[in-house]
Every structure is written in structure tokens, then in C-alpha cells.
Protein backbone atom coordinates (compact mmCIF):
# COMPACT_ATOMS: atom_id res chain seq x y z
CA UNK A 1 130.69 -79.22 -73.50
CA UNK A 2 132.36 -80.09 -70.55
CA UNK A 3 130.89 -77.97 -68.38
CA UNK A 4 127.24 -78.54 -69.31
CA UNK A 5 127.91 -82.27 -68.91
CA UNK A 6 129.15 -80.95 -65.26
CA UNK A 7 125.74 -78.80 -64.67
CA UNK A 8 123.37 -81.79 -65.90
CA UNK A 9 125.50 -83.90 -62.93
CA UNK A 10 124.95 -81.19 -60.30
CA UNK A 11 121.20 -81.19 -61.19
CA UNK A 12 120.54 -84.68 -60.81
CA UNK A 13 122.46 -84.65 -57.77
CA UNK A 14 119.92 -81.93 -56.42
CA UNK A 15 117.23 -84.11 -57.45
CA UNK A 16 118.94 -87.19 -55.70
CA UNK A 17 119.44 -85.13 -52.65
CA UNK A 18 115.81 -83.36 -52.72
CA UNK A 19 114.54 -86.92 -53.47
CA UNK A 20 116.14 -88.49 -50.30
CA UNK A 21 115.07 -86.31 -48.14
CA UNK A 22 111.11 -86.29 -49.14
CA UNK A 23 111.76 -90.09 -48.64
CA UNK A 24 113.55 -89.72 -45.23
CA UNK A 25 110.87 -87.35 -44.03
CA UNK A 26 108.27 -89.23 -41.63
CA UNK A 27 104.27 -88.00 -40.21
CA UNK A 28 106.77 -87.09 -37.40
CA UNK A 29 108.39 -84.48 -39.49
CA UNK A 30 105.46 -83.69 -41.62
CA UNK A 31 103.51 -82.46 -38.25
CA UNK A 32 106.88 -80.45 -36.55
CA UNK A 33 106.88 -78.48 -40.38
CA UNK A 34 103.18 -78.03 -40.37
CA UNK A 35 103.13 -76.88 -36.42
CA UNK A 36 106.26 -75.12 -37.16
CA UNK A 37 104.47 -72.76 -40.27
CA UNK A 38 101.37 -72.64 -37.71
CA UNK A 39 102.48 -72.15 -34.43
CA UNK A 40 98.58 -71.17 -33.14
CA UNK A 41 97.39 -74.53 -34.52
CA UNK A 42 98.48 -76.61 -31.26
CA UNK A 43 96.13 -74.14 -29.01
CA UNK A 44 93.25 -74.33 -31.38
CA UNK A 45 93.36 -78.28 -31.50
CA UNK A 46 93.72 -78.15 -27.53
CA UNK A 47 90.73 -75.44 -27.64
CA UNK A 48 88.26 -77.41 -30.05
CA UNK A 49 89.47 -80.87 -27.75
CA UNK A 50 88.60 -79.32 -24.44
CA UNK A 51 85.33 -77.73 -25.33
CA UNK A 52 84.67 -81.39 -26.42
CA UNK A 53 85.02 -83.04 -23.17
CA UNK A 54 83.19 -80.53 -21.40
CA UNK A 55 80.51 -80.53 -23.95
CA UNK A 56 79.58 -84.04 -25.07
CA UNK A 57 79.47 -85.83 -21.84
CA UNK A 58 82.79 -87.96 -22.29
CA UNK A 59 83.92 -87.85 -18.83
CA UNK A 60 80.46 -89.24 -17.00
CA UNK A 61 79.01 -86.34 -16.03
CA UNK A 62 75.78 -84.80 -17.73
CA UNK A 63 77.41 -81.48 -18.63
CA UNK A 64 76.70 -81.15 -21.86
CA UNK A 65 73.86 -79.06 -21.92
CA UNK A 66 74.75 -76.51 -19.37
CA UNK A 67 78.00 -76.14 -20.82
CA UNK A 68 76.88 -75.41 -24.94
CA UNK A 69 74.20 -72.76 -23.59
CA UNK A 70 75.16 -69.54 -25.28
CA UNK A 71 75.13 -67.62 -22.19
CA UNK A 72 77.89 -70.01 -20.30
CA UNK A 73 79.96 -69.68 -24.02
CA UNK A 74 79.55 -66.16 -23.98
CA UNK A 75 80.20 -66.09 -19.90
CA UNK A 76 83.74 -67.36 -21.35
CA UNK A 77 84.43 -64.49 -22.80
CA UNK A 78 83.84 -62.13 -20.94
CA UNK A 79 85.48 -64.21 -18.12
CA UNK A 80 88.70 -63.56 -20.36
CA UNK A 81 88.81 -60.53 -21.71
CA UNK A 82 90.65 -58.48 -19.08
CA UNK A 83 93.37 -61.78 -19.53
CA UNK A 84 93.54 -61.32 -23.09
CA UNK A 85 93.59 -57.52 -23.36
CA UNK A 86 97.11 -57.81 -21.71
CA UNK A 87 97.70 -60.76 -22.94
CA UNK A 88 97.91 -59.55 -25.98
CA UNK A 89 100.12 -56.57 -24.84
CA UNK A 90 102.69 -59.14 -23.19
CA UNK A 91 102.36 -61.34 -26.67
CA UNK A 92 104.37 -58.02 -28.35
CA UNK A 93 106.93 -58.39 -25.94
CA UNK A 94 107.50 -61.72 -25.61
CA UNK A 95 107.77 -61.97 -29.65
CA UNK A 96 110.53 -59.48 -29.15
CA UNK A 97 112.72 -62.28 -27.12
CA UNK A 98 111.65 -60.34 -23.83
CA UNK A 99 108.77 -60.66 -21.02
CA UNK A 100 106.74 -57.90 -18.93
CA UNK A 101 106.54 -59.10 -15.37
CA UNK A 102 104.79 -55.10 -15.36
CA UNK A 103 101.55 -55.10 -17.30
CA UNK A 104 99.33 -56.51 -14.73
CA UNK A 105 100.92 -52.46 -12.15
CA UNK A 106 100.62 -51.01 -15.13
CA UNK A 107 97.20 -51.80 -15.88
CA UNK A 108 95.73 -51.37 -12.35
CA UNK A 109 98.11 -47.75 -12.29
CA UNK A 110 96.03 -46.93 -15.24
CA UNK A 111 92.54 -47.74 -13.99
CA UNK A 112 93.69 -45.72 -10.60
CA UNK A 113 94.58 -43.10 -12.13
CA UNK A 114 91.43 -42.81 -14.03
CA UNK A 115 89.36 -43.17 -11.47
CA UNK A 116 91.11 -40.66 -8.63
CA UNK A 117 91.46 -37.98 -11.87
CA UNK A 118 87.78 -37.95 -11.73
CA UNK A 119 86.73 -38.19 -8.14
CA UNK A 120 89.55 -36.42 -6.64
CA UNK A 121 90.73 -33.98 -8.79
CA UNK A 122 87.77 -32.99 -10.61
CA UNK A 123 88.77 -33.68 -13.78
CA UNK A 124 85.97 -34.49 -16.68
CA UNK A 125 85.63 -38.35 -17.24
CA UNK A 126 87.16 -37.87 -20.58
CA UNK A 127 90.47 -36.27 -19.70
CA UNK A 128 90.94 -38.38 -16.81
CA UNK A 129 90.56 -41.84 -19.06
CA UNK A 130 93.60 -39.81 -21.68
CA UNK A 131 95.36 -39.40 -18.64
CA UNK A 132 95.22 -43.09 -17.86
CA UNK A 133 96.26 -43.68 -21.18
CA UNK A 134 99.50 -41.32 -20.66
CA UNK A 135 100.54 -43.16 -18.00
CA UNK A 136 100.49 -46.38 -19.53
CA UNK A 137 102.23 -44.66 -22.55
CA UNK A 138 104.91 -43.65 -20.09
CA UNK A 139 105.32 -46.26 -17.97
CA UNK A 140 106.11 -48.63 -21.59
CA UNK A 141 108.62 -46.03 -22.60
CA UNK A 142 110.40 -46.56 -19.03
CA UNK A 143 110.14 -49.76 -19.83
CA UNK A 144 111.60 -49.64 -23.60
CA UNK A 145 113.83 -47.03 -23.01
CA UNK A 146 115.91 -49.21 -20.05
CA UNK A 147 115.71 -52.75 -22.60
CA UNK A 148 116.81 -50.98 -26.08
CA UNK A 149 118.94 -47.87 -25.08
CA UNK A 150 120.57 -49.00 -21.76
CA UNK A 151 120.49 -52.39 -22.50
CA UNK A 152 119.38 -53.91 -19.59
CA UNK A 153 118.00 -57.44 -19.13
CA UNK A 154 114.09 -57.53 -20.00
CA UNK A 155 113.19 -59.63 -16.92
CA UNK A 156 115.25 -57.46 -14.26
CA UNK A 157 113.98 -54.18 -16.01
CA UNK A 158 110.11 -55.21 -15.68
CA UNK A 159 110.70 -56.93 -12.41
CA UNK A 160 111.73 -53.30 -10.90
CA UNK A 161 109.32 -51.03 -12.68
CA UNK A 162 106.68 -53.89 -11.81
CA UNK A 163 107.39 -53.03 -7.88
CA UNK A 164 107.39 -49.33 -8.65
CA UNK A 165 104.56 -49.50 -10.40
CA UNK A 166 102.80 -51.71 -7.71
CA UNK A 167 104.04 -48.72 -5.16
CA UNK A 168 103.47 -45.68 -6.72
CA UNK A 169 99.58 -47.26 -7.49
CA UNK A 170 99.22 -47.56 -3.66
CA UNK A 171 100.78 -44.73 -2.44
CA UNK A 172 98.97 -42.34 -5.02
CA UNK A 173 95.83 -44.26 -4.54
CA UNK A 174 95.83 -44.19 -0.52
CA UNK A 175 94.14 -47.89 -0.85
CA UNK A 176 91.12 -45.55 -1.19
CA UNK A 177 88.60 -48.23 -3.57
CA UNK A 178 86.08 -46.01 -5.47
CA UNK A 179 82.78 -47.49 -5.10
CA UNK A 180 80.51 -49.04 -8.05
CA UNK A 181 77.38 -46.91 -7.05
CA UNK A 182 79.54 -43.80 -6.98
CA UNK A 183 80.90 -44.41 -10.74
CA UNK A 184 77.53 -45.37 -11.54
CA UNK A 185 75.99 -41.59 -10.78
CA UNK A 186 78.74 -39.41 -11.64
CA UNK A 187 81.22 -41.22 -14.57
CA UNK A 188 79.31 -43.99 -15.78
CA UNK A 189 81.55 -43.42 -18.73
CA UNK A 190 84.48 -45.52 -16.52
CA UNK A 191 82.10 -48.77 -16.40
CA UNK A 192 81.32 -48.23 -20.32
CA UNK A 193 83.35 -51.86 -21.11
CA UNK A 194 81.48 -53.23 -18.41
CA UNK A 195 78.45 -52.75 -20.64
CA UNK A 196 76.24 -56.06 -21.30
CA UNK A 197 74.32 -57.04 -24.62
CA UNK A 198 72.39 -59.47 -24.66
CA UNK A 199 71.71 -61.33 -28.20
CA UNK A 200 67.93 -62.07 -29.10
CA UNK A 201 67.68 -62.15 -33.30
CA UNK A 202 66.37 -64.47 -35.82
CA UNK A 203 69.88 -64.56 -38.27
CA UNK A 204 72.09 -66.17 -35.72
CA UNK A 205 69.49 -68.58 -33.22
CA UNK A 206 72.52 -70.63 -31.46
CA UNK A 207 73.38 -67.32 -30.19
CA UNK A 208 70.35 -66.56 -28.77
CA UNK A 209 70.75 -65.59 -24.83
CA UNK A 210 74.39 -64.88 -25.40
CA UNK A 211 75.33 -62.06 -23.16
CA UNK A 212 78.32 -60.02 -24.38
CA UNK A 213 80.37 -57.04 -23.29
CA UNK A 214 81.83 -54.08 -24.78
CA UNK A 215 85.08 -55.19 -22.81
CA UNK A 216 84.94 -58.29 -25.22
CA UNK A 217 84.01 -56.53 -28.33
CA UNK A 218 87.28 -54.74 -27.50
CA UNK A 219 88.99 -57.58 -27.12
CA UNK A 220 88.02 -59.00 -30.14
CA UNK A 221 88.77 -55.80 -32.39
CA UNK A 222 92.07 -55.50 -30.51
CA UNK A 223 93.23 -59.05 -31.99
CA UNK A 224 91.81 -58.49 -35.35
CA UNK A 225 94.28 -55.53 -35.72
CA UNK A 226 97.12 -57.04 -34.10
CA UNK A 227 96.98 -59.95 -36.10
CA UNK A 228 96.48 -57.81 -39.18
CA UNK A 229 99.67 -55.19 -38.38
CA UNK A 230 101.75 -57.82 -37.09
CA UNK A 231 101.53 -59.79 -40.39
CA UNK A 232 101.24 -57.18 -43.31
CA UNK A 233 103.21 -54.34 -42.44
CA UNK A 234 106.57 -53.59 -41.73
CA UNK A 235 106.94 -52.42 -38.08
CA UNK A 236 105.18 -56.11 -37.51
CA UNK A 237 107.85 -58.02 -39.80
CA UNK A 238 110.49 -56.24 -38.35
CA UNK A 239 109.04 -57.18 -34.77
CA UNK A 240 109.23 -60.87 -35.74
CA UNK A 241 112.74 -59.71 -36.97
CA UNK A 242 113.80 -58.51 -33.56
CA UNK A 243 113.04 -61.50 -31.66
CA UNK A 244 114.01 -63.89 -34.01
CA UNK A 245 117.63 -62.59 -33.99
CA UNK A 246 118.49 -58.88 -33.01
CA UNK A 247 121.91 -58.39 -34.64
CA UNK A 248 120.53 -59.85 -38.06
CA UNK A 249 117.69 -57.72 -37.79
CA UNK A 250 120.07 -54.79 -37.08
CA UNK A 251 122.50 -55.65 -40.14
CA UNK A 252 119.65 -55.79 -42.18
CA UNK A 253 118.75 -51.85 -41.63
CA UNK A 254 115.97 -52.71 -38.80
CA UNK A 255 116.00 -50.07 -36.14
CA UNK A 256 116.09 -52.53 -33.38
CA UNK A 257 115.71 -49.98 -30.43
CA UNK A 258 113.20 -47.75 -32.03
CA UNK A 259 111.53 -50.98 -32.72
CA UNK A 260 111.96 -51.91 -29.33
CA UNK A 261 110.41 -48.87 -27.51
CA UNK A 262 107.53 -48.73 -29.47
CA UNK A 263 106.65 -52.25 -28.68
CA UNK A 264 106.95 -51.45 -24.95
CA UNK A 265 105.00 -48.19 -25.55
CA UNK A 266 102.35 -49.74 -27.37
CA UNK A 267 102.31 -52.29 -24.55
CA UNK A 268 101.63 -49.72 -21.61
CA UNK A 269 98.86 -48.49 -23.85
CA UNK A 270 97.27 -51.43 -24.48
CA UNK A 271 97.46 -52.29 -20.55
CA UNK A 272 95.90 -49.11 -20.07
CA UNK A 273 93.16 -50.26 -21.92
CA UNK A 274 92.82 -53.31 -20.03
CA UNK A 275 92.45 -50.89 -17.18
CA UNK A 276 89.53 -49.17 -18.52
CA UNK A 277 87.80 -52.56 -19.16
CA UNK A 278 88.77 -53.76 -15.55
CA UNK A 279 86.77 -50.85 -14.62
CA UNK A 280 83.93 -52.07 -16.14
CA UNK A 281 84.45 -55.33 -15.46
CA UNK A 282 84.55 -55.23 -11.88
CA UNK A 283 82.53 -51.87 -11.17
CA UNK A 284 84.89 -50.41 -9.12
CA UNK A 285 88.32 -48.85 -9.14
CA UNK A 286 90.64 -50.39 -6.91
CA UNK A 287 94.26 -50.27 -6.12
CA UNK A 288 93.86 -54.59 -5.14
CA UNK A 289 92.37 -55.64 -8.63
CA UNK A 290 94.03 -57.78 -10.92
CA UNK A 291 97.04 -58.48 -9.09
CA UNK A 292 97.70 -61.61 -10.99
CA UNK A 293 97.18 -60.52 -14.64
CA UNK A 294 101.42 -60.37 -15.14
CA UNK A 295 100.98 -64.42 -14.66
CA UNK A 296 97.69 -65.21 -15.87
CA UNK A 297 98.46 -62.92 -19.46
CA UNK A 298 102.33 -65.24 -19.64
CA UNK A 299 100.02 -68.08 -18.98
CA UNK A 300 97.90 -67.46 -22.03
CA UNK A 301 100.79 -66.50 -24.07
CA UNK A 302 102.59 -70.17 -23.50
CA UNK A 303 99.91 -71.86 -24.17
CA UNK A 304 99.01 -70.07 -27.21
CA UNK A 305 101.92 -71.24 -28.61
CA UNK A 306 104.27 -68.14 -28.65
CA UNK A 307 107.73 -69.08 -28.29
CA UNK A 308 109.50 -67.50 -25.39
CA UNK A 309 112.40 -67.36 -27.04
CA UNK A 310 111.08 -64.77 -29.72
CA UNK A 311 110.69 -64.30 -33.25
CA UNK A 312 107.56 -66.90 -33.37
CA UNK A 313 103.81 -67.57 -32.70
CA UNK A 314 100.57 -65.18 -33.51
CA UNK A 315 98.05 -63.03 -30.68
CA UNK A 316 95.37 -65.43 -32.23
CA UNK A 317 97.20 -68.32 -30.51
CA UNK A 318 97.34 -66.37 -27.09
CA UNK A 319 93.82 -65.29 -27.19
CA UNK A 320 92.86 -69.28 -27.55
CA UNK A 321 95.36 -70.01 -24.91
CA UNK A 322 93.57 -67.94 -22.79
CA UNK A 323 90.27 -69.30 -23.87
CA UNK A 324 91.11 -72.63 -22.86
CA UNK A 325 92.32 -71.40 -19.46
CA UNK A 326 88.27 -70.35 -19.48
CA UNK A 327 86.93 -73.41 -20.62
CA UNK A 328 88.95 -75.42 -18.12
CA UNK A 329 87.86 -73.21 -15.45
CA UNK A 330 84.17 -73.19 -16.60
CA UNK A 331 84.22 -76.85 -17.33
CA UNK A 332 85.25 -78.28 -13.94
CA UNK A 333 83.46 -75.51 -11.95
CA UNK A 334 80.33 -76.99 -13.65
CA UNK A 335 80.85 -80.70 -12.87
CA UNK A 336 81.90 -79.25 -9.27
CA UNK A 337 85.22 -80.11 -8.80
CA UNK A 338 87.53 -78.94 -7.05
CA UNK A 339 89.25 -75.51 -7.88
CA UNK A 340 93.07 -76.66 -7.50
CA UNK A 341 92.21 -79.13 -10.49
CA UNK A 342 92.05 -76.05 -12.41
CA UNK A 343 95.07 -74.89 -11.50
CA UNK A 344 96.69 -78.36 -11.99
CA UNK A 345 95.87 -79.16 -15.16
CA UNK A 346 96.82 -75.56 -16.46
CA UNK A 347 100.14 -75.94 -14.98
CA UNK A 348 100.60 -79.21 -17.29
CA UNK A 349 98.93 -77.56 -20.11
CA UNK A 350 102.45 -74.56 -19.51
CA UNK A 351 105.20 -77.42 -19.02
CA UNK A 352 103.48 -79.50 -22.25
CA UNK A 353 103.41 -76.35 -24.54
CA UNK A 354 106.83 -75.84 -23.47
CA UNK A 355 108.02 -78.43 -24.40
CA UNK A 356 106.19 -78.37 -27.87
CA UNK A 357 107.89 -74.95 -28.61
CA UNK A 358 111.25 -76.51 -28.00
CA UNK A 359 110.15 -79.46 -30.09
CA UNK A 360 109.05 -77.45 -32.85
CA UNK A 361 111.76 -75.49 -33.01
CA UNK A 362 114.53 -78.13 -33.83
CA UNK A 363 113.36 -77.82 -37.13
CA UNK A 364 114.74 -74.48 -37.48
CA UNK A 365 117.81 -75.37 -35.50
């Protein structure tokens, strides 16, 4: 008797306890939770608030009609697509707790490769875009290999393979750009992202004179399945496991290195994709392309919301991160401002998501 007298107290002590704390718990508290459980929520809400002031004529200028065209939304797109290709390539890295200061060489190795396969060794089209693909494959395994097996810091691993990379691109390359007419008339198959569609059909009118490209088709797909693996199967829980603490993850029966490598692997691969679509995108193969992507794909990821720290945030969130980098650029390029704005007010946009991640993450502290 005693002791159920003792449970009933321990109960309504719980409910005391749980009581007091719904009490004690503020809008403050209720938005860190919500953000916390939703960590791509804080890009959308930027996303949605942006297109807003470019769109409805808040800021005095009369925008608004350029700027909700289909073809300048779809111009967007396509504007990001290389960006979020390898954005979403650094995204499974950077949920591991590391960074790839890499996939912007790796990329441009791929689409060099591809290209000087063709033209220089003869290769057919096809073989020469696997081969890209190889090399992207192997250039992610470097990559994995050094972080999981020898244990090596992520950010000193990628910053050396990253100058490799860079090297071995212009060395094998000779700086020798392979023209757009030349693809054009003898692998058009290379410029095949680069593809444009335009939209003209009665069951969607507000897209009418959208222009779209494969390269963002891919981009779209590519999320999709990310989004999908990383959240209902188990190599993507046990990526979230990895960055969210390694030696848990390892107690727990998670292969942490083979985990490891195969992010990095899957990385290079999905960089050489980007490379195919920078093909297209630009026309041309060249050894000079892209040499910010390593930047503008960690921009994307911040801002998405993607912790930095690992273990937290969604691809969804980094592909609108990088859409608002587009709509900011789009936005004051059409009221004619000057560029550096841009630059400026994407450099708040990095410190302010920051410092939301940190924010948000004192509730699992």
C-alpha cells in the first residue's frame, strides 16, 4: 500500500513538473522548438519575404511586373542550378560535421575531362561523360578515404585535394577552352543540360513563357531523391547520425567510416554532374569556369539552414538558400543597383543564419 501511495506521489509530481514547464514556456520558446523540428522553415520564410519585396513594389520602384513574369522566375532557376547541383553535394558533407572546400576542382576536373576525352582522345561522347563521372567518383574517395580512415581534419583534407584538383585540371587541360560551336557539331550530347524548354499550355497559364532547362529538371529530381533517401532510409539516418555525434553513432553499430566515404564518393559524383550541366550551361568546356562554386554552394548551404556543426538541416533548405541568393541577385539587378549590394546583403543574410543555427540549437544543448 505503501508503495502505490509512493507511485501516485511520483505521478503528480510529473504532472507538476510537465505542468510548469508548458507554463514557463514563452512564443520565444515555442518558435526555437518549431525552427528547431524544421530547420528549412527560416529559408523558406526569407524566400517567400524576398520574392515579396521584389515583387509587389514595397521598396518604390515599379518592379513588380518585370519581376513575376514567368520567364525572369524561371531565369532564377536556371541561374541556380549549377549552385545547387553542388550545393547539394556539399549539403552531404556538411551534415556529416565536415565541409568540401573541393567540389567547385572537382566539378570543373569533371567537365574537363569530359570534354578533352572527346576532342582529344577520340573517345565516343558517352564514354568520355562515364569517365567524367569516374573521376569525380575518385576524387570523393580521396577525399573520404583521408577524413574516415586516416583521420585527418575535413577542412585541411579538402583544402589540399582542392589545390590538386585545381592543378591537375590545368595542367591536363593545357588552358586549352573547347569552343561552343565545336561541341555543337561533333558532341552536342555535352551541352544536353544546357537544353531550353520553353512552356506554352493551357493547364498551367502563369507558367506560360517560362523557359526551363534540363540542367534544372536535374536539379530538381536530384533534391527530390536526396530529400527522400536522406529521410527514409538508413544510410540517410545514419548520416544525420554521423554528424550529430560520431562516437554515439559508432557505439550504436553505425559504420561511421564506411558511412563516411560514401558520402564523399557520392559527393564527387554528384559534382561531376554539376560538371556536365556546367557544360551545358555555359556552352563550352573550360578549365576557368566555376571557380567560385566551393563558396557560392557553402553559401547556399548556410543559408538554407544546415547547421555547420552537423547532424541537422534538409537539401530542401539549401536549394531555397540558394534561391534566394537568385532572387536577391535578380531583384536588385532589375531596379539597377549596384552589384556589391548583392554581395552585401548576402553576406548579412550568412552572419544572420549563423547566428540562428546557434540560436536554435540551445534547445538541444
Amino acid at each position: 500500500m505503501a508503495i502505490q501511495d509512493y507511485e501516485d506521489t511520483l505521478d503528480d509530481s510529473a504532472e507538476e513538473v510537465a505542468s510548469f514547464d508548458n507554463h514557463k514556456r514563452g512564443p520565444s520558446d515555442w518558435i526555437q522548438s518549431t525552427l528547431h523540428h524544421n530547420p528549412s522553415l527560416v529559408p523558406l520564410i526569407v524566400l517567400v519575404t524576398s520574392l515579396a519585396i521584389f515583387g509587389f513594389n514595397t521598396i518604390g520602384f515599379d518592379i513588380g511586373e518585370k519581376f513575376f513574369r514567368p520567364f525572369s522566375l524561371s531565369l532564377i532557376l536556371q541561374q541556380v542550378a549549377i549552385v545547387g547541383i553542388v550545393g547539394a553535394a556539399q549539403s552531404l558533407v556538411i551534415l556529416t560535421a565536415g565541409i568540401d572546400l573541393s567540389v567547385g576542382a572537382i566539378m570543373v576536373l569533371s567537365s574537363v575531362v569530359m570534354g578533352q576525352f572527346t576532342f582529344r582522345y577520340g573517345l565516343p561522347v558517352e564514354i568520355a561523360v562515364l569517365c567524367g563521372f569516374a573521376v569525380g567518383g575518385l576524387c570523393g574517395l580521396i577525399n573520404g578515404v583521408l577524413v574516415a580512415i586516416v583521420r585527418l581534419p575535413p577542412f585541411i583534407v579538402t583544402l589540399g585535394t582542392w589545390q590538386i584538383i585545381l592543378a591537375t585540371n590545368f595542367l591536363f587541360s593545357a588552358n586549352e577552352t573547347i569552343r561552343s560551336r565545336d561541341i555543337a557539331q561533333e558532341a552536342p550530347l555535352l551541352q544536353f543540360f544546357g537544353t531550353k524548354l520553353k512552356y506554352e499550355g493551357d493547364m498551367f497559364p502563369f507558367l506560360n513563357g517560362a523557359v526551363f532547362t534540363y540542367g534544372v529538371i536535374a536539379l530538381v529530381l536530384l533534391i527530390l531523391f536526396l530529400a527522400y533517401v536522406l529521410n527514409h532510409t538508413a544510410w540517410g539516418r545514419h548520416v544525420y547520425a554521423v554528424g550529430d555525434d560520431i562516437d554515439a553513432a559508432e557505439l550504436s553499430g553505425v559504420r561511421t567510416k564506411r558511412v563516411l566515404i560514401s558520402v564523399y564518393v557520392v559527393a564527387g559524383l554528384i559534382c561531376a554532374l554539376a560538371g556536365w550541366a556546367l557544360i551545358g550551361r555555359i556552352g563550352s568546356v573550360s578549365p576557368t569556369a566555376g571557380q567560385f562554386a566551393n563558396i557560392e554552394s557553402i553559401t547556399a548551404v548556410v543559408i538554407g539552414g544546415i547547421s555547420l556543426f552537423g547532424g541537422r538541416g534538409s537539401v530542401m533548405g539549401m536549394l531555397f538558400g540558394a534561391l534566394i541568393v537568385g532572387v536577391f541577385t535578380l531583384g536588385l539587378g532589375i531596379i539597377g543597383t549596384n552589384p556589391q549590394w548583392t554581395y552585401l546583403l548576402i553576406g548579412l543574410l550568412i552572419i544572420l543564419a549563423v547566428a540562428v543555427d546557434q540560436w536554435i540549437r540551445k534547445i538541444s544543448a
